[in-house]
Every structure is written in C-alpha cells, then in structure tokens.
N, C-alpha and C. Protein backbone atom coordinates (compact mmCIF):
# COMPACT_ATOMS: atom_id res chain seq x y z
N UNK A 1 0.82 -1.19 0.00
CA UNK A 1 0.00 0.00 0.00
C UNK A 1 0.87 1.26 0.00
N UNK A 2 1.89 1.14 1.06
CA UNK A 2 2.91 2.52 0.66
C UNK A 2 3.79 2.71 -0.55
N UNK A 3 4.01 0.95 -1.13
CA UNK A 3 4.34 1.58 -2.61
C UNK A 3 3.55 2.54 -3.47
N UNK A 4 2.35 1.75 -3.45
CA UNK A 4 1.06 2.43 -4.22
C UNK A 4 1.25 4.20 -4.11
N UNK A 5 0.85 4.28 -2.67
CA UNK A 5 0.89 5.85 -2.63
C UNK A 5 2.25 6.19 -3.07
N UNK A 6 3.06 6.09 -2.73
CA UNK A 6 4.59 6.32 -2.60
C UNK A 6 4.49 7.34 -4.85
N UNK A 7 4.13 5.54 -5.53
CA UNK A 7 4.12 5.73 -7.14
C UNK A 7 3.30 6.23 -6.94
N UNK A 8 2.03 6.83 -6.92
CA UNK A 8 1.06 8.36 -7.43
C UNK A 8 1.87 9.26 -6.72
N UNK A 9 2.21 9.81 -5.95
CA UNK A 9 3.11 10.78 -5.36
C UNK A 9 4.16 11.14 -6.38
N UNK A 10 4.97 10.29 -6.55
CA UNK A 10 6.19 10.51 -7.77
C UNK A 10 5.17 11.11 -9.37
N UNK A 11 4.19 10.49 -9.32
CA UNK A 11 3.36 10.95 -10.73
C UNK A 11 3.29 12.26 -10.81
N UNK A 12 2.12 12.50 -9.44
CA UNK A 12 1.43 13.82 -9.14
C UNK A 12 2.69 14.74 -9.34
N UNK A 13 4.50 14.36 -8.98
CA UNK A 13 5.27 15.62 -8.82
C UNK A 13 5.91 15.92 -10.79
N UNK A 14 6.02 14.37 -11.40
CA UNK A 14 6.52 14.58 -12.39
C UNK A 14 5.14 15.14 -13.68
N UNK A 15 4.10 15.47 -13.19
CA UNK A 15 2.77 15.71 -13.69
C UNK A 15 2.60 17.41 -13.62
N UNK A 16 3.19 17.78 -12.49
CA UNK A 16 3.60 19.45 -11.72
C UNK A 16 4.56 19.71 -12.50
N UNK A 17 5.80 19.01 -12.25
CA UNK A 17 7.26 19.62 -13.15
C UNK A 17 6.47 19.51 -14.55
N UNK A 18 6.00 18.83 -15.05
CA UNK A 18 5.67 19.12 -16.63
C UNK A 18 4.55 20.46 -16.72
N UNK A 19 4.05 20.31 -15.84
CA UNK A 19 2.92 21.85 -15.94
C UNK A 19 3.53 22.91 -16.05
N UNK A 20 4.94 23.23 -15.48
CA UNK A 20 5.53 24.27 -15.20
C UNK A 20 6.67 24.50 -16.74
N UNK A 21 6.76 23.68 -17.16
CA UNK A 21 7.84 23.32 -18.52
C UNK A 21 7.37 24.20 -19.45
N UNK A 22 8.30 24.90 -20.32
CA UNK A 22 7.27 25.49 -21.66
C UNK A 22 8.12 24.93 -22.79
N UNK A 23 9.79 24.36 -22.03
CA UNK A 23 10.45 23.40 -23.44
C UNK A 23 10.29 22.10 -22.70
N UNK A 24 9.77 21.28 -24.07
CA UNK A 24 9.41 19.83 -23.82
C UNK A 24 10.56 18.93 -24.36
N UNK A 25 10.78 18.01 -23.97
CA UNK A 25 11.22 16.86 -24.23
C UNK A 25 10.49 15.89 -24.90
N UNK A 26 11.06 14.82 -25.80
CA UNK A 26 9.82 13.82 -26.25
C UNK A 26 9.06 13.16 -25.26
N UNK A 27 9.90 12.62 -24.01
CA UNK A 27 9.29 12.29 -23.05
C UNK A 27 8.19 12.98 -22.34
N UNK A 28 8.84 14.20 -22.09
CA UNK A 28 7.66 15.17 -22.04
C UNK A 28 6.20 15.28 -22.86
N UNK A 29 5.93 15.19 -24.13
CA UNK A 29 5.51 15.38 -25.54
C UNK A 29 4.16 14.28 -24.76
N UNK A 30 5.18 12.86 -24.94
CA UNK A 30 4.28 11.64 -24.82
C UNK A 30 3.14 11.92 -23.77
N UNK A 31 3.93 12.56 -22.64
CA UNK A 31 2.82 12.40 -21.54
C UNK A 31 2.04 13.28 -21.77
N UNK A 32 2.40 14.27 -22.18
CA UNK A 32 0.83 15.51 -22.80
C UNK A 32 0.08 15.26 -23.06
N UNK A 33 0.46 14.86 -24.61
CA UNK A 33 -0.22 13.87 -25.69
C UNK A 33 -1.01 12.44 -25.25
N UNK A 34 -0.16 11.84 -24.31
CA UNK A 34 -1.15 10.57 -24.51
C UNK A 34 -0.10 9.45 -25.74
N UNK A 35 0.41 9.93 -26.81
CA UNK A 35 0.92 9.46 -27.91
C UNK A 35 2.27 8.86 -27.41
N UNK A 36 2.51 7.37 -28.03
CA UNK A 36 3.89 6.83 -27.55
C UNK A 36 5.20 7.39 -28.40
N UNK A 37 6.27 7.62 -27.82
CA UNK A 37 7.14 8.12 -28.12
C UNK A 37 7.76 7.53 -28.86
N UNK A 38 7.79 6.46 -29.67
CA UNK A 38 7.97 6.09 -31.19
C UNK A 38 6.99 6.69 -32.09
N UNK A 39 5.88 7.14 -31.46
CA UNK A 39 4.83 7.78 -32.57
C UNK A 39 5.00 9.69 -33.02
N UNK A 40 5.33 9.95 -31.75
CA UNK A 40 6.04 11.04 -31.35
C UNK A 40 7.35 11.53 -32.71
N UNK A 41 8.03 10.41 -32.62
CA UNK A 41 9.67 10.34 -33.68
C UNK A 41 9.01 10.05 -34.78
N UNK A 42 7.77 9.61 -34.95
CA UNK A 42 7.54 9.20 -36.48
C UNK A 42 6.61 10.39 -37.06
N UNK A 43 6.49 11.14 -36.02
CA UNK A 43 5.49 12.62 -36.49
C UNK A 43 6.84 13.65 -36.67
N UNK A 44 7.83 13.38 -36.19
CA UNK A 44 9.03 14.81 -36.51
C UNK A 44 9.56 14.12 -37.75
N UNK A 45 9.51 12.60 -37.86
CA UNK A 45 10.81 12.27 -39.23
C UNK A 45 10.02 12.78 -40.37
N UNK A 46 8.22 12.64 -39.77
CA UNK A 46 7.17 13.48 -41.04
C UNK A 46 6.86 14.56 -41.27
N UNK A 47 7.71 14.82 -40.50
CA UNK A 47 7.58 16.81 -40.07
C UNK A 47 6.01 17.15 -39.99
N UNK A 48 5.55 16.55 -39.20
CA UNK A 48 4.05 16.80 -38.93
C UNK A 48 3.46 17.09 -37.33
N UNK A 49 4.60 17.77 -36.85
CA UNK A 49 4.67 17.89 -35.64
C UNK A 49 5.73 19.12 -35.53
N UNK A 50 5.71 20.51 -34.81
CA UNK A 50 6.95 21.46 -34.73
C UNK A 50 7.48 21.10 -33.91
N UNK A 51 8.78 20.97 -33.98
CA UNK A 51 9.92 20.12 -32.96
C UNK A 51 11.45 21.25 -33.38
N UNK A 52 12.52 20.93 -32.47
CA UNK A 52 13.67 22.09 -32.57
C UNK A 52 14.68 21.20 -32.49
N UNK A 53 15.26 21.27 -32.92
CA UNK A 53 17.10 20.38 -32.98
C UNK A 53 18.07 21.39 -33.12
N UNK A 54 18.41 21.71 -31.32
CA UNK A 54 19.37 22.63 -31.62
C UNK A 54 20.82 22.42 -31.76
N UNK A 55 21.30 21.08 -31.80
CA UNK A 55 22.13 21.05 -31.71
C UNK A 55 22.41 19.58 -32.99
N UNK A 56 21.67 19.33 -33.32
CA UNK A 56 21.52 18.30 -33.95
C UNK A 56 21.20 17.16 -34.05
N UNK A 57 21.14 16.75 -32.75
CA UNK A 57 20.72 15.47 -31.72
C UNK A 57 19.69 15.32 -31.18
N UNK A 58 19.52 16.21 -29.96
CA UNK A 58 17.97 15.81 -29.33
C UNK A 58 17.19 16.71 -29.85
N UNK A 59 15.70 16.20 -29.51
CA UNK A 59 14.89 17.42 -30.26
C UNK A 59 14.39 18.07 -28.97
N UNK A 60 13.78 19.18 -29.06
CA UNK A 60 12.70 19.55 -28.07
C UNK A 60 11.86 20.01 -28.62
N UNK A 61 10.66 20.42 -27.86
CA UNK A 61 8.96 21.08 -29.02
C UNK A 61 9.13 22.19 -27.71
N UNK A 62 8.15 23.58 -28.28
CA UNK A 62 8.00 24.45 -27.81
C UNK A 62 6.48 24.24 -27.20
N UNK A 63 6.13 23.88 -25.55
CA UNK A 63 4.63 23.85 -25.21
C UNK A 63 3.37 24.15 -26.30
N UNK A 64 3.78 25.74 -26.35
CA UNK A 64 2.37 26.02 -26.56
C UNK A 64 2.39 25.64 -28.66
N UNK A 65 3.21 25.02 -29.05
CA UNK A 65 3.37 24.94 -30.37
C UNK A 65 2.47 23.27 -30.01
N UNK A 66 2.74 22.65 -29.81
CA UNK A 66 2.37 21.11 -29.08
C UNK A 66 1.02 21.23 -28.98
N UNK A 67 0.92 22.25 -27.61
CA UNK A 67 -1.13 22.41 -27.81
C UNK A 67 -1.71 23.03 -28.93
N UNK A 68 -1.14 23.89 -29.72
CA UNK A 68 -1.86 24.35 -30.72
C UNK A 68 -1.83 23.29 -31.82
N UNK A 69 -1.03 22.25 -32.12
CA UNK A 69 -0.60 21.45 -32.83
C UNK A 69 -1.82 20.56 -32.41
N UNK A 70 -1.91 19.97 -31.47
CA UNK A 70 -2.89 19.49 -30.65
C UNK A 70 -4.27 19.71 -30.99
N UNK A 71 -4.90 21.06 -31.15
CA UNK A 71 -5.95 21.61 -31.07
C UNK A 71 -6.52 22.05 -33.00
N UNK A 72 -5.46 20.96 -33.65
CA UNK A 72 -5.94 21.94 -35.47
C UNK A 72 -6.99 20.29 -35.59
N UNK A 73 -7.46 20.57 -36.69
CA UNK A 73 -8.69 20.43 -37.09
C UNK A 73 -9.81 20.11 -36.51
N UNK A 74 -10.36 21.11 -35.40
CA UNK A 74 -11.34 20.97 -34.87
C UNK A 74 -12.62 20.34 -35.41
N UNK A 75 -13.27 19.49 -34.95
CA UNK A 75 -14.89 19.20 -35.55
C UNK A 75 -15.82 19.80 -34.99
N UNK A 76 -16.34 20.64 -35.69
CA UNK A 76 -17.74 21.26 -35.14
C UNK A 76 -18.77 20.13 -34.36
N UNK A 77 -19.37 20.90 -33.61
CA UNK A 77 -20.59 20.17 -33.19
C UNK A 77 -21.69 20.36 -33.57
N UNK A 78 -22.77 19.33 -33.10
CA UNK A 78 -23.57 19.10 -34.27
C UNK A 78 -24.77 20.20 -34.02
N UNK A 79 -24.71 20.96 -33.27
CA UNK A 79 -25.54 22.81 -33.01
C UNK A 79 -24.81 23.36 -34.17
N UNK A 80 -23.16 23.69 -34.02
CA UNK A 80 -22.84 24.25 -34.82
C UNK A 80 -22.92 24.20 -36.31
N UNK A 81 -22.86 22.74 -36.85
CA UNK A 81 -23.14 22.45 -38.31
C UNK A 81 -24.57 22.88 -38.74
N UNK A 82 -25.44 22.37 -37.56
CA UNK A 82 -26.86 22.84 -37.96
C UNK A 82 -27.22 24.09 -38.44
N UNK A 83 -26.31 24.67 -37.20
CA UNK A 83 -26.57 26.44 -37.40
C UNK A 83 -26.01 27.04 -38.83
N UNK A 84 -25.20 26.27 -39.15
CA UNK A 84 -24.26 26.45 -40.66
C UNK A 84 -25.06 26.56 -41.70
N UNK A 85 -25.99 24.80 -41.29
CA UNK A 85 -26.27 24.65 -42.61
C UNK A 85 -27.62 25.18 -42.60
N UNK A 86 -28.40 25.82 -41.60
CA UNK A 86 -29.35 27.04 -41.57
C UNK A 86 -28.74 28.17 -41.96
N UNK A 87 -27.96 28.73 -42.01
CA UNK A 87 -27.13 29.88 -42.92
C UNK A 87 -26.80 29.92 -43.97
N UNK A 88 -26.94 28.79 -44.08
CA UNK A 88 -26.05 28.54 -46.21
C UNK A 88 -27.66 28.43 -46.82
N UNK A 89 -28.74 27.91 -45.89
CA UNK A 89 -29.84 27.44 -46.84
C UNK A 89 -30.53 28.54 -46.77
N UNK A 90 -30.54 29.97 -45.93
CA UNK A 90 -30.97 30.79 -45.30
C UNK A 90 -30.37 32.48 -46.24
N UNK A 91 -28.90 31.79 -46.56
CA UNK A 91 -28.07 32.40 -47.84
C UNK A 91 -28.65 32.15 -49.32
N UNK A 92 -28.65 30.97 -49.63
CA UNK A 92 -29.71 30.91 -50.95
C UNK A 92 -31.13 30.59 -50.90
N UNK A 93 -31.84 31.54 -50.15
CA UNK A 93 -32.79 32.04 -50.51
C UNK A 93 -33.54 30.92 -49.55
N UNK A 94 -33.44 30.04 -49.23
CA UNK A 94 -34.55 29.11 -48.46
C UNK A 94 -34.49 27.98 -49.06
N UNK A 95 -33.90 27.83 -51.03
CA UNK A 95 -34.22 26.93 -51.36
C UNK A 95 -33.18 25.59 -51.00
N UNK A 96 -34.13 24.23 -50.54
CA UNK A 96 -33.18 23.51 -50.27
C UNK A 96 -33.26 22.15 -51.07
C-alpha cells in the first residue's frame, strides 16, 4: 500500500514539473499527448509535428506549439453544423 501511494506521489510531482515546462522533451511530448514516443519520432521524421534540434541530436517542441498542434482540425458540433447549414440554406434564398 505505501508503494502504491509512494508511485502516485512521484506521478502527481513529475505531472507538476511538466505543468511548469514550456520546453518539452519527447518524453515530455508523450505524456501531454497521450501518444507513444515512437509515434512522437515518427510525427518529426514526417515533419508533422513542430519540434527544434538545436544542436543536432535531441529534439525539443516548444509547449504552446504542441497544444496548438494538438488543437488543429477541430470538428464542429452538431448545433454548430446545424446552425451552418441554416445559414447557407438561409443564404440561398430558403431553397433547399
């Protein structure tokens, strides 16, 4: 049982140190994300992910590049499409 607590304790602090981070590590990346860190390396070798190699070796990502990266192609919800497609039918004239 004191392992137990002992490992969420170590989580909860390495969960804090990452809150406070604004340069990430891949390790870092993964735990944001959720995404395993071979998937992580296979989104920079696709350049489909902004990542920094400053030195040539390791990479790091810039936080808020990660969440915005994170946050592109939103899907509307289904109020919002409705409301859309009451505007487009509402745009030509009613006819549908």
């Amino acid at each position: 049982m004191t392992q137990l607590i002992l490992e969420k304790l170590d989580r909860i602090e390495q969960l804090t140190k990452l809150a406070a981070k604004k340069v990430l590590t891949i390790e870092d990346v993964a735990d944001l994300t959720g995404l395993s860190k071979s998937h992580i390396y296979n989104l920079t070798c696709r350049k489909e992910i902004p990542y920094y190699r400053p030195r040539g070796k390791h990479i790091y990502f810039d936080r808020a590049e990660v969440e915005a990266w994170m946050k592109q192609n939103r899907v509307n919800t289904r109020e919002e499409a409705e409301s859309s497609a009451a505007a487009y039918c509402a745009g030509k004239g009613g006819a549908a």
